[in-house]
C-alpha atoms as a PDB file:
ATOM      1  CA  UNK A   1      12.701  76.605  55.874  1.00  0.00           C
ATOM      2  CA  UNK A   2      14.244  72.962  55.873  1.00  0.00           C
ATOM      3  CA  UNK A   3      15.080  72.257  52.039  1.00  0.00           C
ATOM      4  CA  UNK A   4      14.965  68.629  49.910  1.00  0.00           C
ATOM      5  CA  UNK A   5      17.981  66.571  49.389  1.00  0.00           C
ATOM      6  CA  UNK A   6      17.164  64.264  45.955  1.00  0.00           C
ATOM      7  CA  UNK A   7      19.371  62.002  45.953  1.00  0.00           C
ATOM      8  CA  UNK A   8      19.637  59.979  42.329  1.00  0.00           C
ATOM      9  CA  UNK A   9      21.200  56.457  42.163  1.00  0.00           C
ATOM     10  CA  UNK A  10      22.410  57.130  38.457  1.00  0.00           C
ATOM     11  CA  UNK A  11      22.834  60.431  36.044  1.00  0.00           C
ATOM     12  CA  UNK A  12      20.706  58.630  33.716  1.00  0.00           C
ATOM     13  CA  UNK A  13      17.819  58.829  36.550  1.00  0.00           C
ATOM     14  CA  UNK A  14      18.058  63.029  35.615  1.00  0.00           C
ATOM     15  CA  UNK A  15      15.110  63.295  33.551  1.00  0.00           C
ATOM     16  CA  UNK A  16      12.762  61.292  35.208  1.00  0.00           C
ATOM     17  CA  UNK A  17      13.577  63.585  38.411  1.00  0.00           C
ATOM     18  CA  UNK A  18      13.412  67.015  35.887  1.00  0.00           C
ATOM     19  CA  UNK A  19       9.999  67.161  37.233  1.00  0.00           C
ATOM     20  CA  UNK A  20      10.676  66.846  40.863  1.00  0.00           C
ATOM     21  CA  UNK A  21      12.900  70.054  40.625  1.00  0.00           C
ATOM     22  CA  UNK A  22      10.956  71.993  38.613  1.00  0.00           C
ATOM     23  CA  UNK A  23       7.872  71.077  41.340  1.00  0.00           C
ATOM     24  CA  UNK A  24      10.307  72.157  44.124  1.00  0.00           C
ATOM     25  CA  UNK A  25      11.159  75.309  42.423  1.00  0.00           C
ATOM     26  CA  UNK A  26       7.207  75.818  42.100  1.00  0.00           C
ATOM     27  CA  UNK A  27       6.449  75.269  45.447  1.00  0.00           C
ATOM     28  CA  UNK A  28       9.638  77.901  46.528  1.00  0.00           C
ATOM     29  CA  UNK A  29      11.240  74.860  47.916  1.00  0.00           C
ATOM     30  CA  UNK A  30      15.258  74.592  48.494  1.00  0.00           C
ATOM     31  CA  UNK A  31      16.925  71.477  47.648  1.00  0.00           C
ATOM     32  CA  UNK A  32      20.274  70.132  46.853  1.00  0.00           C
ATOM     33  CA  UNK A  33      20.333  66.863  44.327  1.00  0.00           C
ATOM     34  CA  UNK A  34      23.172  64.337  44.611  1.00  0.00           C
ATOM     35  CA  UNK A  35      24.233  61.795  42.368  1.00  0.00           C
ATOM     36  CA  UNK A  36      24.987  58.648  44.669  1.00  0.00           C
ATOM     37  CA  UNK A  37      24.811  54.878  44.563  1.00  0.00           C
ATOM     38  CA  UNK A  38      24.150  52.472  47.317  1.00  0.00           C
ATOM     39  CA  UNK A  39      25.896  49.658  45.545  1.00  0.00           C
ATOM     40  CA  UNK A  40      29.256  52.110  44.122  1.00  0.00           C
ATOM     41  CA  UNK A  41      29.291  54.651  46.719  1.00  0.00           C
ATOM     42  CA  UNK A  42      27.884  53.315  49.515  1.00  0.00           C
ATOM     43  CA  UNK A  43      29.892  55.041  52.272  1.00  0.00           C
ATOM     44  CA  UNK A  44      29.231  58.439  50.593  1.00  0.00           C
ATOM     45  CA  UNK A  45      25.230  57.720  50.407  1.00  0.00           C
ATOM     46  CA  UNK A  46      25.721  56.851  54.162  1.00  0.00           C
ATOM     47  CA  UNK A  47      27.065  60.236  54.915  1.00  0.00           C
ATOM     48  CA  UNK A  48      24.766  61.872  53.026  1.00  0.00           C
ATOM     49  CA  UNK A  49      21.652  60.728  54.939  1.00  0.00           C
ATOM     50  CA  UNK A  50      23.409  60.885  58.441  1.00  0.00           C
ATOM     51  CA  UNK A  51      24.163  64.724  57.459  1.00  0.00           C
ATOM     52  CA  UNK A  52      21.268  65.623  56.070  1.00  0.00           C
ATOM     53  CA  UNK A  53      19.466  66.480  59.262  1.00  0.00           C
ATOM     54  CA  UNK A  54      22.978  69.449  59.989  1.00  0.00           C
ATOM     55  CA  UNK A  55      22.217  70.339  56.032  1.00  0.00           C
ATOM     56  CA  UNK A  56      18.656  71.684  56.844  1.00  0.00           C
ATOM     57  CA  UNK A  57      17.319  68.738  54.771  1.00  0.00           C
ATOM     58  CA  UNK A  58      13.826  68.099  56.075  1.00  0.00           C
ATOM     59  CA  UNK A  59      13.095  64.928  53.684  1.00  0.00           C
ATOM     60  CA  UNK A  60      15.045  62.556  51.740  1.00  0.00           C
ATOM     61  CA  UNK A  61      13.500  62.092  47.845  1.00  0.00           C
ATOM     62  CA  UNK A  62      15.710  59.172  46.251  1.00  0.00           C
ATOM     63  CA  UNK A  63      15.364  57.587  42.745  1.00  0.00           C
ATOM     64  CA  UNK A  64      16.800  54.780  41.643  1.00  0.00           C
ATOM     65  CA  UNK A  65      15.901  51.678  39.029  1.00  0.00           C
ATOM     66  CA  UNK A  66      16.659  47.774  38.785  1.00  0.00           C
ATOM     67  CA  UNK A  67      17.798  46.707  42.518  1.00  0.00           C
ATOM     68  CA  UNK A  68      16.291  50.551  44.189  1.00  0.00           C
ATOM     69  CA  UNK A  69      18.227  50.026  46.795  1.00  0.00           C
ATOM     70  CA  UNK A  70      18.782  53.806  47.519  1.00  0.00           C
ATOM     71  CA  UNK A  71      16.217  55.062  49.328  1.00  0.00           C
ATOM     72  CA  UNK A  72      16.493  51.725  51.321  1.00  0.00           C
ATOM     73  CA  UNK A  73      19.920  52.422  52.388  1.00  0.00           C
ATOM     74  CA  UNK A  74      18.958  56.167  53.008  1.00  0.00           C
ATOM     75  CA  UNK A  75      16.082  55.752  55.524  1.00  0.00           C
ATOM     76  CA  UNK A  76      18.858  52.925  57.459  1.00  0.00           C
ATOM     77  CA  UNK A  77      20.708  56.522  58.369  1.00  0.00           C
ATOM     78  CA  UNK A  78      18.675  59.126  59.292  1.00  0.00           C
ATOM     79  CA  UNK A  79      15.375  59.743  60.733  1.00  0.00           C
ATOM     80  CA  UNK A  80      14.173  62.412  58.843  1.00  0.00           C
ATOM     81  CA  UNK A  81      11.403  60.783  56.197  1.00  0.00           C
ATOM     82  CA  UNK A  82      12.511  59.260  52.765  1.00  0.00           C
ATOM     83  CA  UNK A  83      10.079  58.819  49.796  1.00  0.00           C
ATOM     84  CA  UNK A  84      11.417  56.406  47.383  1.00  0.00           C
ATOM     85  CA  UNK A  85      10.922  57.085  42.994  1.00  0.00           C
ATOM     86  CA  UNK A  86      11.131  53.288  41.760  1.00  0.00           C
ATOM     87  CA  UNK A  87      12.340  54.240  38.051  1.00  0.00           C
ATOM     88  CA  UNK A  88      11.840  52.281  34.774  1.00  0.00           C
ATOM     89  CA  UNK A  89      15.238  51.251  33.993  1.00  0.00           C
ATOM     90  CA  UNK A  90      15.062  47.434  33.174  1.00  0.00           C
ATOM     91  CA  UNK A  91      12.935  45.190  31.151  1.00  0.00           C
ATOM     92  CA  UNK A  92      10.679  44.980  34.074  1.00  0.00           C
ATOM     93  CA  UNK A  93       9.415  48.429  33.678  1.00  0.00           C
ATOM     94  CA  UNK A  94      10.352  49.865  37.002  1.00  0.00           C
ATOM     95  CA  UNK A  95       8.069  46.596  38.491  1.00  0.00           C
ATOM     96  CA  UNK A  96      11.300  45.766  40.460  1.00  0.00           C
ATOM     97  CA  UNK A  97      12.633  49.215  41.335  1.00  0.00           C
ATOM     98  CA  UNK A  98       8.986  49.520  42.747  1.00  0.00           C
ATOM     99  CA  UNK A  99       8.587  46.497  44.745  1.00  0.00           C
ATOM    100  CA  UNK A 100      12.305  46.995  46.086  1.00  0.00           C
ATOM    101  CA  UNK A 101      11.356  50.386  47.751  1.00  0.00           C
ATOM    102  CA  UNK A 102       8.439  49.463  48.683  1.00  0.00           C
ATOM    103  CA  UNK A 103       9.111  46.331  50.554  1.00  0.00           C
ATOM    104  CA  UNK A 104      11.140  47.280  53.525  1.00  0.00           C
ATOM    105  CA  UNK A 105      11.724  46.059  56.692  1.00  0.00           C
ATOM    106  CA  UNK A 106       9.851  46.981  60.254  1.00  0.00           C
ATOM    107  CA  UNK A 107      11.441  50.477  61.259  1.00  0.00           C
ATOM    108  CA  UNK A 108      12.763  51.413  58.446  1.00  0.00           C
ATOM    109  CA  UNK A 109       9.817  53.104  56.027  1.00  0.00           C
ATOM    110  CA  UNK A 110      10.023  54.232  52.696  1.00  0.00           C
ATOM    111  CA  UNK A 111       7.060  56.294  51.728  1.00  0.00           C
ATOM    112  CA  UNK A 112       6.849  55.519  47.989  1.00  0.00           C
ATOM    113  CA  UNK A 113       5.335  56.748  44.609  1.00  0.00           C
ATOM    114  CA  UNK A 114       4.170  55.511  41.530  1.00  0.00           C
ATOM    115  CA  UNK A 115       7.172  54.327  38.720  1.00  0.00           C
ATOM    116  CA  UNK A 116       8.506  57.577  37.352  1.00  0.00           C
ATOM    117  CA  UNK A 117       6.260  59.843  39.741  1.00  0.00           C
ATOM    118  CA  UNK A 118       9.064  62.680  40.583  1.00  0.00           C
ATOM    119  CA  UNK A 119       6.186  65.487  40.404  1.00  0.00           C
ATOM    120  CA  UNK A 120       4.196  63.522  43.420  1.00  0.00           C
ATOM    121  CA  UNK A 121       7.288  62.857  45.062  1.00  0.00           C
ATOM    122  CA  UNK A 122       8.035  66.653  45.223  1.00  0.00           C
ATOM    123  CA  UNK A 123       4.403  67.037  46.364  1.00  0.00           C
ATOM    124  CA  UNK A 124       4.523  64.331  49.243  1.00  0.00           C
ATOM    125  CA  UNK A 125       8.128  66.244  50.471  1.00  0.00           C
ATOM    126  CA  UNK A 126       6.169  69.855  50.315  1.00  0.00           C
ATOM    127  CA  UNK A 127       3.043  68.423  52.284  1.00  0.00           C
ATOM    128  CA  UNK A 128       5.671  67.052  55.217  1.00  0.00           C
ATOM    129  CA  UNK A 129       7.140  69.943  55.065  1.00  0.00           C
ATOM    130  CA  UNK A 130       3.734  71.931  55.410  1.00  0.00           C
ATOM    131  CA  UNK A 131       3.266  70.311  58.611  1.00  0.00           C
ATOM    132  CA  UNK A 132       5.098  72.891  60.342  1.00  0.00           C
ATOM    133  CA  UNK A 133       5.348  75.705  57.187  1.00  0.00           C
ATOM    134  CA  UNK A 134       2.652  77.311  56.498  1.00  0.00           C
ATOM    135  CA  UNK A 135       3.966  79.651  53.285  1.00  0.00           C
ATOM    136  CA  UNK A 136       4.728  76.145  51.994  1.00  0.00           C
ATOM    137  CA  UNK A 137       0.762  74.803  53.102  1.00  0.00           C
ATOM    138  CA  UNK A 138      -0.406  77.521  51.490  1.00  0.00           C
ATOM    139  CA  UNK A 139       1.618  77.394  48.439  1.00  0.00           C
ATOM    140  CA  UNK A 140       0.056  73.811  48.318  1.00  0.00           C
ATOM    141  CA  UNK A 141      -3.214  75.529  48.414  1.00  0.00           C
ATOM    142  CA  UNK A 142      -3.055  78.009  45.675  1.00  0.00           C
ATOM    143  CA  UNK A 143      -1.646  74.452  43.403  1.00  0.00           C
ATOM    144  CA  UNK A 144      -4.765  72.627  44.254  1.00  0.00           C
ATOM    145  CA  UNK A 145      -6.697  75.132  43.300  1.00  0.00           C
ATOM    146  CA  UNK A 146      -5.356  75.772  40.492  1.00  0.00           C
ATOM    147  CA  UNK A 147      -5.452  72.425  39.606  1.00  0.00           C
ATOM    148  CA  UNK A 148      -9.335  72.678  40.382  1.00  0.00           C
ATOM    149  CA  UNK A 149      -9.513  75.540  38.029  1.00  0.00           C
ATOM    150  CA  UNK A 150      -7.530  74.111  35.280  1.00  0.00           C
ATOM    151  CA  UNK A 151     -10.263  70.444  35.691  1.00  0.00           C
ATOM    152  CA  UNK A 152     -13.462  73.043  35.351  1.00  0.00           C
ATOM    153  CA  UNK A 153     -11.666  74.834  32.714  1.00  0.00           C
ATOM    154  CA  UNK A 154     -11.714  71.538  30.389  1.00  0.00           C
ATOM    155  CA  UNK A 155     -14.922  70.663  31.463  1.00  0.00           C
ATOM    156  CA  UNK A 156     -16.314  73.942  30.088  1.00  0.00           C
ATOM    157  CA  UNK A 157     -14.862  73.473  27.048  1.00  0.00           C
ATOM    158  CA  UNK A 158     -16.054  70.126  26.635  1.00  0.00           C
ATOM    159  CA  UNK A 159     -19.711  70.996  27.566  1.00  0.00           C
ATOM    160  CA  UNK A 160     -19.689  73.757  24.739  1.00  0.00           C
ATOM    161  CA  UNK A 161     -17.985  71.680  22.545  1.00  0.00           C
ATOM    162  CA  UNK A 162     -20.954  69.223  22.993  1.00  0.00           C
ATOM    163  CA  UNK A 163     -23.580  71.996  22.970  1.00  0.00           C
ATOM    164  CA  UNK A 164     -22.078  73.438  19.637  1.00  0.00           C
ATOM    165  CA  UNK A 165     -22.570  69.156  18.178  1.00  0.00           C
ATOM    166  CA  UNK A 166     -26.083  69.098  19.029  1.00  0.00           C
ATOM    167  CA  UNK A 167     -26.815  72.718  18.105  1.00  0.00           C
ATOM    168  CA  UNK A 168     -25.675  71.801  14.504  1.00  0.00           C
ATOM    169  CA  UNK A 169     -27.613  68.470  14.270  1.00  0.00           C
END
């Protein structure tokens, strides 16, 4: 099964991206997590894109604030798909990380989440991988419906909790 590389711009960007890996790990998903910056270390973020493919990588997840040029610079060497995680990490609230990785060029896409959205970012890289797994399509499965049971769950609740109010008025 091709695995995630998660690439973070920054250590400080760890525990925003806490719930990417613990998604991954969910899911059964293999991934390796880097620490790399496309400003500081931009020959080694080069490298790791280009290689990713000969890793067994099967999609690129890369966080980064301010500028958010990572995922950018990612998706310029590879061709396997990149989803970008704008982070909050300025006194724009992540507005600029977001509109950097969204905003890129013709041929060069960035799928990309909400500010801080590591969790969905983990679920967009397990549905591309799904494509062509279907352990990991059906571990996608059994979370939706156990999302769907959690959602009815509440609701019960909140329909007794509302049937007990009137019962004692």
């Amino acid at each position: 099964m091709p695995s995630v590389a998660v690439i973070l711009g920054s250590d400080s960007d760890l525990p925003a991206l806490q719930p990417a890996f613990a998604t991954l790990d969910e899911l059964g998903i293999e991934f390796e997590a880097h620490i790399c910056s496309a400003h500081r270390t931009p020959d080694e973020a080069a490298a790791l894109a280009a290689g990713a493919r000969g890793r067994g990588v099967g999609v690129i997840i890369a966080a980064a604030g301010k500028a958010a040029h990572l995922a950018g610079a990612l998706a310029a060497r590879t061709t396997l798909p990149v989803i970008g995680v704008p982070l909050t990490s300025s006194e724009l609230d992540g507005l600029d990380a977001l509109l950097s990785t969204v905003q890129m060029p013709p041929g060069v896409p960035v799928a990309t989440v909400a500010i801080n959205a590591g969790a969905n970012a983990a679920v967009l890289a397990a549905q591309i991988l799904a494509v062509a797994d279907p352990v990991v399509a059906d571990r996608l499965q059994q979370r939706k419906q156990a999302m769907r049971a959690g959602v009815l769950a509440k609701d019960e609740a909140l329909q007794r909790s509302l049937d007990n109010r009137t019962d004692n008025n």
